[in-house]
PDB file of N, CA and C in Angstrom:
ATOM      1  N   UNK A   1     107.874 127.719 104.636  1.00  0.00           N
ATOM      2  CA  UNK A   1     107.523 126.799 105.705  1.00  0.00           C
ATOM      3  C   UNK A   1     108.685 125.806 105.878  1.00  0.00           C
ATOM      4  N   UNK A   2     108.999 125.339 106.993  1.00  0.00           N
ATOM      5  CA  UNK A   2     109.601 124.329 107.392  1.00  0.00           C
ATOM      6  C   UNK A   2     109.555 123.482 106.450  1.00  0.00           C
ATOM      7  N   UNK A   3     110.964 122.571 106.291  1.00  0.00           N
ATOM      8  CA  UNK A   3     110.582 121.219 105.384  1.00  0.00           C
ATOM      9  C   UNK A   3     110.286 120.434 106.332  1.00  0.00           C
ATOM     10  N   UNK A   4     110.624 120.096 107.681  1.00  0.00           N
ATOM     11  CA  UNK A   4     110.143 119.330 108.528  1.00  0.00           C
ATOM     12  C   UNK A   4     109.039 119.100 108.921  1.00  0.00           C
ATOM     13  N   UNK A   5     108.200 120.219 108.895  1.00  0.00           N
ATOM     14  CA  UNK A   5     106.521 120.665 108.938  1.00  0.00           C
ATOM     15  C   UNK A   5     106.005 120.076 107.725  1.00  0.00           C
ATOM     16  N   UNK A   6     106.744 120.725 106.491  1.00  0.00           N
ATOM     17  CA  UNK A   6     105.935 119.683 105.534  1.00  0.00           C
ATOM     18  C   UNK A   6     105.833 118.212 105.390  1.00  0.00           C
ATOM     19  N   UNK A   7     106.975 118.039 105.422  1.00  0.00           N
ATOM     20  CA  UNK A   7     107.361 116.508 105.632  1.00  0.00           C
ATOM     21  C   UNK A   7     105.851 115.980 106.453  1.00  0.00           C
ATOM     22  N   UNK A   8     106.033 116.577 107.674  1.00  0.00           N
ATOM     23  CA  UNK A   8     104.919 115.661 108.655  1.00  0.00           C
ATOM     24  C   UNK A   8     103.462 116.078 108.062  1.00  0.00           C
ATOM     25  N   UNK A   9     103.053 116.904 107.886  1.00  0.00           N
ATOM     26  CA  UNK A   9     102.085 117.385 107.197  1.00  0.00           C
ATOM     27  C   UNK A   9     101.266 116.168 105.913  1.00  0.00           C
ATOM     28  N   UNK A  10     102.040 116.051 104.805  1.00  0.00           N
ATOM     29  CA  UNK A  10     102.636 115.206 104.305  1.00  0.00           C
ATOM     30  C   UNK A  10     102.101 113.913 104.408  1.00  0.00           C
ATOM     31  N   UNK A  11     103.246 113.524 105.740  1.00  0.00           N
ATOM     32  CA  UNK A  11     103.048 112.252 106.538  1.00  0.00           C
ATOM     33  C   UNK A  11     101.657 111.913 107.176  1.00  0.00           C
ATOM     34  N   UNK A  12     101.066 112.725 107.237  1.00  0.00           N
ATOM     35  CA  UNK A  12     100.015 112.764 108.596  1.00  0.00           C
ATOM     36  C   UNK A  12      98.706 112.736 107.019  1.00  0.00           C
ATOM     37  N   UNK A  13      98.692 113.445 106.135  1.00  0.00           N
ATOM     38  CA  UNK A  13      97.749 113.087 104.964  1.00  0.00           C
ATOM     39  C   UNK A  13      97.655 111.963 104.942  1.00  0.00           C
ATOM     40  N   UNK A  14      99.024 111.190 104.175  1.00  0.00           N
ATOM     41  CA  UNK A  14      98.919 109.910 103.572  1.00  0.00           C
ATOM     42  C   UNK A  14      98.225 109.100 104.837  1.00  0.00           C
ATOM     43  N   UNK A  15      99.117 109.174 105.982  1.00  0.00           N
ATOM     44  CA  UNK A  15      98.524 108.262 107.039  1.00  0.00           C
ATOM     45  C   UNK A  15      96.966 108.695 107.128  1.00  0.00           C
ATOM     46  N   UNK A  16      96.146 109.163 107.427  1.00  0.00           N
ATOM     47  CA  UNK A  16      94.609 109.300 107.288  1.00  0.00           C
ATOM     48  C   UNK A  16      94.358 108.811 106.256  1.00  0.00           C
ATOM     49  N   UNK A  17      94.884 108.984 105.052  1.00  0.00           N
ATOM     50  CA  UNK A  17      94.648 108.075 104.057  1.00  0.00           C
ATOM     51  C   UNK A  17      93.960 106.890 103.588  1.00  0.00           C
ATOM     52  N   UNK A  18      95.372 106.511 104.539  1.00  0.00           N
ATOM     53  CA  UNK A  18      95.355 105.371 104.007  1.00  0.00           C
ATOM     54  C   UNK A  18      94.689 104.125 105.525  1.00  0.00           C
ATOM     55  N   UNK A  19      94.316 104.958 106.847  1.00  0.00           N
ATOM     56  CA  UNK A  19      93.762 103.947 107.967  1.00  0.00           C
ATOM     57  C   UNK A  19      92.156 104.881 108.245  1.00  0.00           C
ATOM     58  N   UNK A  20      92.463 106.034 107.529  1.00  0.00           N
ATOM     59  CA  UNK A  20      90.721 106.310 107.997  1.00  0.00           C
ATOM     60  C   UNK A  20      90.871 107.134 109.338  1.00  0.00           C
ATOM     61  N   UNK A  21      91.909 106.964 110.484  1.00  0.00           N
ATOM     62  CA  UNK A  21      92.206 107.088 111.921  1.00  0.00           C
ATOM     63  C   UNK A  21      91.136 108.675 112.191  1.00  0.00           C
ATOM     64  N   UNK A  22      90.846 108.701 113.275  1.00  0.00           N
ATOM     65  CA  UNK A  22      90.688 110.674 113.514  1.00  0.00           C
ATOM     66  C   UNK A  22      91.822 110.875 113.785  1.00  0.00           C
ATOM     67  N   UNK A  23      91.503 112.425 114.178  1.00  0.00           N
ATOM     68  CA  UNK A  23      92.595 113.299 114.484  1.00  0.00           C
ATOM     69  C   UNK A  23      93.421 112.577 116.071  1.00  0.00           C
ATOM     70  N   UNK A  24      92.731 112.610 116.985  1.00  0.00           N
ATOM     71  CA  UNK A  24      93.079 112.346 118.160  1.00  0.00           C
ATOM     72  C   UNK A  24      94.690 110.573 118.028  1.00  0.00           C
ATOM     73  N   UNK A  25      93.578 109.852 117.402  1.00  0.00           N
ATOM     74  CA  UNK A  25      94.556 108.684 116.915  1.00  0.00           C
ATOM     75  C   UNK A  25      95.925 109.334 116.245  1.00  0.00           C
ATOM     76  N   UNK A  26      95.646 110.072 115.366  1.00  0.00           N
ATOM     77  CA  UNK A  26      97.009 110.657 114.671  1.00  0.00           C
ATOM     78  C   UNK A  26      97.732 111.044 115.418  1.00  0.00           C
ATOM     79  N   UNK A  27      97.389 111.793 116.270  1.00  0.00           N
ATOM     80  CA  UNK A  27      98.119 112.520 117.073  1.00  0.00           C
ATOM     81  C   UNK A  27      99.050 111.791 117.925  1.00  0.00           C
ATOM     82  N   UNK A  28      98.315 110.756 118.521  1.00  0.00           N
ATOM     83  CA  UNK A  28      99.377 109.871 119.094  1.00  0.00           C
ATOM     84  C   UNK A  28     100.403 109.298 118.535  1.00  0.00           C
ATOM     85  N   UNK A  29     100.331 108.968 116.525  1.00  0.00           N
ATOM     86  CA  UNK A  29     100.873 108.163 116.253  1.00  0.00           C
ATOM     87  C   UNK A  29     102.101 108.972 116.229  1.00  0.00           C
ATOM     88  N   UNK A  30     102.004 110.576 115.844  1.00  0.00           N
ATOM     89  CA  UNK A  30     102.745 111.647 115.185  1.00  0.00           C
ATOM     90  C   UNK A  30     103.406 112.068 116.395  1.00  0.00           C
ATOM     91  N   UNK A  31     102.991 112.091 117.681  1.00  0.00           N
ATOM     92  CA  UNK A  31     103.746 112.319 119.200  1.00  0.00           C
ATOM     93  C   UNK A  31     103.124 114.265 118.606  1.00  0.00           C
ATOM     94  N   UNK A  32     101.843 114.558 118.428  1.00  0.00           N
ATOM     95  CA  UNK A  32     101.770 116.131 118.707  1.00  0.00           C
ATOM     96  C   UNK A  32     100.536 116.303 119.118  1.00  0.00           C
ATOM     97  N   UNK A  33     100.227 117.366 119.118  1.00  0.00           N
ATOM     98  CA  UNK A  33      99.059 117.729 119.840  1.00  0.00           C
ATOM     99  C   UNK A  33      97.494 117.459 118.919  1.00  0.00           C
ATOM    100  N   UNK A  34      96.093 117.109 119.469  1.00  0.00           N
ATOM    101  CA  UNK A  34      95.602 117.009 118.080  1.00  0.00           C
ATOM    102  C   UNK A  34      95.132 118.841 117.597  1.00  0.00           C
ATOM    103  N   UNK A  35      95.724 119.682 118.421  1.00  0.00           N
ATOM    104  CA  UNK A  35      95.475 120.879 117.669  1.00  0.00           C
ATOM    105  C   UNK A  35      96.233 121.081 116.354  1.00  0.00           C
ATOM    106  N   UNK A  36      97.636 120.671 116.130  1.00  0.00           N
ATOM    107  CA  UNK A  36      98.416 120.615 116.056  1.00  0.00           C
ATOM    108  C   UNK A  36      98.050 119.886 114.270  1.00  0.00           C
ATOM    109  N   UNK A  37      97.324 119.008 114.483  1.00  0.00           N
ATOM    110  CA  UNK A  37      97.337 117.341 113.589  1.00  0.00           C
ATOM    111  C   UNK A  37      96.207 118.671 112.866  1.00  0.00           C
ATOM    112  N   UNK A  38      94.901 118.988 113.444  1.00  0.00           N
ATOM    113  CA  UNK A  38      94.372 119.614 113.468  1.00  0.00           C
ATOM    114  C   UNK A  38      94.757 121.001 111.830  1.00  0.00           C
ATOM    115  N   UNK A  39      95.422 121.940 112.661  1.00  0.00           N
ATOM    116  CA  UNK A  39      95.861 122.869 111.874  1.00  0.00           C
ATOM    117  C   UNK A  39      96.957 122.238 110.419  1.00  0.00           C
ATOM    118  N   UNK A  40      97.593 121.256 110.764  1.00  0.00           N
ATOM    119  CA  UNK A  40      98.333 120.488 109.605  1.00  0.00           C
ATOM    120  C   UNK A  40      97.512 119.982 108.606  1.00  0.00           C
ATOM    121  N   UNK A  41      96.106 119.933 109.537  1.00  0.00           N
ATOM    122  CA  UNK A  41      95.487 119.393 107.877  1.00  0.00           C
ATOM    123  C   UNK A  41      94.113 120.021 107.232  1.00  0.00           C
ATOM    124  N   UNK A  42      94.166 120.977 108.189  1.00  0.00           N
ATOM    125  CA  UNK A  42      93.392 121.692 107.543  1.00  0.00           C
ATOM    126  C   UNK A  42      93.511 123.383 106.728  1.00  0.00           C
ATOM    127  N   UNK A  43      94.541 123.739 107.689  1.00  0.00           N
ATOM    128  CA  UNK A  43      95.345 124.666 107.151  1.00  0.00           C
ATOM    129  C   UNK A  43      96.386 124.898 106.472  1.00  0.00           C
ATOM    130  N   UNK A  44      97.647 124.290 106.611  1.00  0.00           N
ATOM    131  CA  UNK A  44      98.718 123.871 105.676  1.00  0.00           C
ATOM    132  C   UNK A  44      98.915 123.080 104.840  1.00  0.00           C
ATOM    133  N   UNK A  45      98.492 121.913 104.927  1.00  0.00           N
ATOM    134  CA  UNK A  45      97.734 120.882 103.999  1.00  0.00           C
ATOM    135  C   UNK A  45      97.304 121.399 102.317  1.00  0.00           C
ATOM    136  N   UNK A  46      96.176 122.670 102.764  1.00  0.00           N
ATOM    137  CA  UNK A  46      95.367 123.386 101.722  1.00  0.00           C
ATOM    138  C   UNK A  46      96.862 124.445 100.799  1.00  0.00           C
ATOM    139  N   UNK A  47      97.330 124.473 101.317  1.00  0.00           N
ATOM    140  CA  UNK A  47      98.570 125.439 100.863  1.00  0.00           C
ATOM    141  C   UNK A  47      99.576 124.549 100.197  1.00  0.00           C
ATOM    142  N   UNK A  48      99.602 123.112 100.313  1.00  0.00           N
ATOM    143  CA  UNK A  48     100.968 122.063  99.918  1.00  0.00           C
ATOM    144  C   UNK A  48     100.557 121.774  98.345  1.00  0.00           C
ATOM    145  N   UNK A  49      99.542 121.116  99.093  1.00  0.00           N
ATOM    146  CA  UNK A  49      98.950 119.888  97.661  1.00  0.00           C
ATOM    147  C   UNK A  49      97.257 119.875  98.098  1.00  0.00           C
ATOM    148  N   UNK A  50      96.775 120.929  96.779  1.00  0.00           N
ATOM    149  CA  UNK A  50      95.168 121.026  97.401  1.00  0.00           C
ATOM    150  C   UNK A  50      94.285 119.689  97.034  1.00  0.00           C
ATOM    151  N   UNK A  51      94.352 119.261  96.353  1.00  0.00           N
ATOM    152  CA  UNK A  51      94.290 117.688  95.881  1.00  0.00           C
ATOM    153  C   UNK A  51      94.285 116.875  97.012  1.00  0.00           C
ATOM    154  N   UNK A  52      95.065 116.607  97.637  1.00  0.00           N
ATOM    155  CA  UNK A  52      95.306 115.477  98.786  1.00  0.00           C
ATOM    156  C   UNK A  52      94.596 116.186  99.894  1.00  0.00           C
ATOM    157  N   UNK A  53      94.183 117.912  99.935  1.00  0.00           N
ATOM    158  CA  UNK A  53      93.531 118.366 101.109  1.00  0.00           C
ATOM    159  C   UNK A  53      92.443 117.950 100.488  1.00  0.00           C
ATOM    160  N   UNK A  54      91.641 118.365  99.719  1.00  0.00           N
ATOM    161  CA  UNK A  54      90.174 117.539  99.428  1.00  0.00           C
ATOM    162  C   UNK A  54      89.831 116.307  99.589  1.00  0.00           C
ATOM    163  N   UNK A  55      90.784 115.440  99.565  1.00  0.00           N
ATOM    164  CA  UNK A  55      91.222 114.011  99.863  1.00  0.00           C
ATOM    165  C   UNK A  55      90.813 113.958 101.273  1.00  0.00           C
ATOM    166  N   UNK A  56      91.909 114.406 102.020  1.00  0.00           N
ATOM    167  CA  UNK A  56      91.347 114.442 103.415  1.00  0.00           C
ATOM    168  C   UNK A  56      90.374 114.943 104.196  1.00  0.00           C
ATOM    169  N   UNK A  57      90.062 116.149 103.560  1.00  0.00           N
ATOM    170  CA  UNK A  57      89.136 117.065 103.817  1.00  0.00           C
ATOM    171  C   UNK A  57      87.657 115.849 103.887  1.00  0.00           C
ATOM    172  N   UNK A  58      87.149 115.036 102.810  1.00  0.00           N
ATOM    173  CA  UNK A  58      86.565 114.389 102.428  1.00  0.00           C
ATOM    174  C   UNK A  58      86.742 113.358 103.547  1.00  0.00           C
ATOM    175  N   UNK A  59      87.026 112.977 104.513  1.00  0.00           N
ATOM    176  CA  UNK A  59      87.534 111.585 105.603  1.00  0.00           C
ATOM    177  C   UNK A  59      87.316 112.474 106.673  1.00  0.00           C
ATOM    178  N   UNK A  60      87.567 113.595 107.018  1.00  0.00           N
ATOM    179  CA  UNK A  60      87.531 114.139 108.092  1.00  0.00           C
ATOM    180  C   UNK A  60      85.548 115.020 108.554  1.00  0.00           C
ATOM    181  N   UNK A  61      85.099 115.497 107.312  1.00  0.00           N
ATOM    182  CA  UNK A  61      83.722 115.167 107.854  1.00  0.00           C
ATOM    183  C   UNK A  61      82.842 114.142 107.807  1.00  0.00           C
ATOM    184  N   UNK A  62      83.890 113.238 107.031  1.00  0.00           N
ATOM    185  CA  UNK A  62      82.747 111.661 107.391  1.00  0.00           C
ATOM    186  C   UNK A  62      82.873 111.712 109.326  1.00  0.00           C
ATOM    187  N   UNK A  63      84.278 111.867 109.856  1.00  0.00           N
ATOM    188  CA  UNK A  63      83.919 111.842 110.733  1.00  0.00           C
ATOM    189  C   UNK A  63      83.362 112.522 111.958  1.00  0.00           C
ATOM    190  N   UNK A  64      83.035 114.016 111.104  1.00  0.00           N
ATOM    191  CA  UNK A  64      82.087 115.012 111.970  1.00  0.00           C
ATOM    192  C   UNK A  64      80.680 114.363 111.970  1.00  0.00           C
ATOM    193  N   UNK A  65      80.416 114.209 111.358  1.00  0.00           N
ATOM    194  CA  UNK A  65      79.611 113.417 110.508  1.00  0.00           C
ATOM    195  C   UNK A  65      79.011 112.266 111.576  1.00  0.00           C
ATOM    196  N   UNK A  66      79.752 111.484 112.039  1.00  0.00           N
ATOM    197  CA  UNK A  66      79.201 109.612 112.831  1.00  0.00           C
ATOM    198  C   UNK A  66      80.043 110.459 114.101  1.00  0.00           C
ATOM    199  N   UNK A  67      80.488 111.647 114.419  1.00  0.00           N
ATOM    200  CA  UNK A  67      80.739 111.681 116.285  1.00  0.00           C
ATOM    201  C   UNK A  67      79.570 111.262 117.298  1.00  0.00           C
ATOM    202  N   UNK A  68      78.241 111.644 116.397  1.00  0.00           N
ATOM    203  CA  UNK A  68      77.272 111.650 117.924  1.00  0.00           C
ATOM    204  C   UNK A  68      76.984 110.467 117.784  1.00  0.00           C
ATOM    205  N   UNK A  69      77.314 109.445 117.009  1.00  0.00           N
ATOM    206  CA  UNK A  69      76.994 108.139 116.851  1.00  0.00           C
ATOM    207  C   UNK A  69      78.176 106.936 118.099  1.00  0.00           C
ATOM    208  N   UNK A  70      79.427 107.591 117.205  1.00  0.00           N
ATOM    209  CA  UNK A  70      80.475 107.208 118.408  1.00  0.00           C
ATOM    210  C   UNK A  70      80.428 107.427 119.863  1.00  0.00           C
ATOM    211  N   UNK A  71      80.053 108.792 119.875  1.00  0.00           N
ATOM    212  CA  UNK A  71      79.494 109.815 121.593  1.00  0.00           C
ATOM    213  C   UNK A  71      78.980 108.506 122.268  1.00  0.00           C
ATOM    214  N   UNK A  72      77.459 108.038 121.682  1.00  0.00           N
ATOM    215  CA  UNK A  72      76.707 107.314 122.492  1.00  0.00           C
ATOM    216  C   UNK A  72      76.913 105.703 122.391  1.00  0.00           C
ATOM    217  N   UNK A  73      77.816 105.556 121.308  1.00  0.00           N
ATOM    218  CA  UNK A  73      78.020 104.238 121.676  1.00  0.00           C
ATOM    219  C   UNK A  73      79.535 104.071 123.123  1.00  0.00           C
ATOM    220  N   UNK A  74      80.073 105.180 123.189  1.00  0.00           N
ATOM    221  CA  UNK A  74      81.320 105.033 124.503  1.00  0.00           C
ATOM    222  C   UNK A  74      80.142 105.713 125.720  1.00  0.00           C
ATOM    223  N   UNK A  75      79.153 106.168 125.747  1.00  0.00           N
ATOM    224  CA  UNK A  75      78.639 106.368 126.852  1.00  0.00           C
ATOM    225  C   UNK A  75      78.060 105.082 127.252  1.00  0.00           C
ATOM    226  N   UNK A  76      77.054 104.230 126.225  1.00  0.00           N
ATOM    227  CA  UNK A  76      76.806 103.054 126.797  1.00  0.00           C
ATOM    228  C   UNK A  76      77.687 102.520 126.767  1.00  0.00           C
ATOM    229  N   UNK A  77      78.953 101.873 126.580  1.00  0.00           N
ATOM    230  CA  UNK A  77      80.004 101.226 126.926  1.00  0.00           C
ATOM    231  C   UNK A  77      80.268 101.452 128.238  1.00  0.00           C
ATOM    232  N   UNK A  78      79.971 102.700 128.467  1.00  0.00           N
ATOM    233  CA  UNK A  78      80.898 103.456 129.821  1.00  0.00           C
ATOM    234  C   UNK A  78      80.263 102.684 131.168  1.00  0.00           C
ATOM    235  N   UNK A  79      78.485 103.205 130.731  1.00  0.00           N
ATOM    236  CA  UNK A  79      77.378 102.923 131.877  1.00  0.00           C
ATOM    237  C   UNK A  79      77.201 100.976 131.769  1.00  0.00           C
ATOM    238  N   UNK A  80      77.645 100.406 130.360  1.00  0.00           N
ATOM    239  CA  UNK A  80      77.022  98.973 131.106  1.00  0.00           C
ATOM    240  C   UNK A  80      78.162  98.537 131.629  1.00  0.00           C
ATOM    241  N   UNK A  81      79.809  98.550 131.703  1.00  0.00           N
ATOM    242  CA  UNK A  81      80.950  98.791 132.586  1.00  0.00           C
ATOM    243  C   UNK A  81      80.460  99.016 133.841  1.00  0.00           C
ATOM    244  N   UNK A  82      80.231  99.971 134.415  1.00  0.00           N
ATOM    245  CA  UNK A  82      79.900 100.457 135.305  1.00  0.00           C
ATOM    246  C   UNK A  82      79.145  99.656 136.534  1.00  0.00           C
ATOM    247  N   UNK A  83      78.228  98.441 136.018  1.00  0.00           N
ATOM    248  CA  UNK A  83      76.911  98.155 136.998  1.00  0.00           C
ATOM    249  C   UNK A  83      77.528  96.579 137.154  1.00  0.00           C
TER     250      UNK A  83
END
């Protein structure tokens, strides 16, 4: 694999890490796609350092986890905006 791939790979662990962020946030910070952030940490990640993937692995269904919670708190945001 790329060392540059790992590198960000890597990079993109510690950062979830250490702010909690989702994927989508990362993605911006990293300038890639969140498919991208996506496959780095769930697929290559597991292949680097499986340790730090359980790590993350562990942060990333907390936030499968509270989406439909988030869902409806930006829909009412959306609708009391709105009126």
């Amino acid at each position: 694999m790329n060392s540059l791939i790992v590198k960000r790979v890597i990079d993109e662990a510690n950062y979830i890490l250490d702010t909690k962020e989702t994927i989508r946030e990362i993605a911006k910070v990293f300038n890639v796609s969140k498919s991208t952030v996506h496959k780095d940490l769930h697929e290559r990640l597991i292949d680097i350092n499986y340790k730090l993937y359980e790590e993350v692995d562990s942060i990333l269904k907390y936030h499968i986890d509270v989406r439909h919670i988030r869902g409806g708190q930006s829909t009412k945001k959306k609708y009391k905006n709105s009126f």
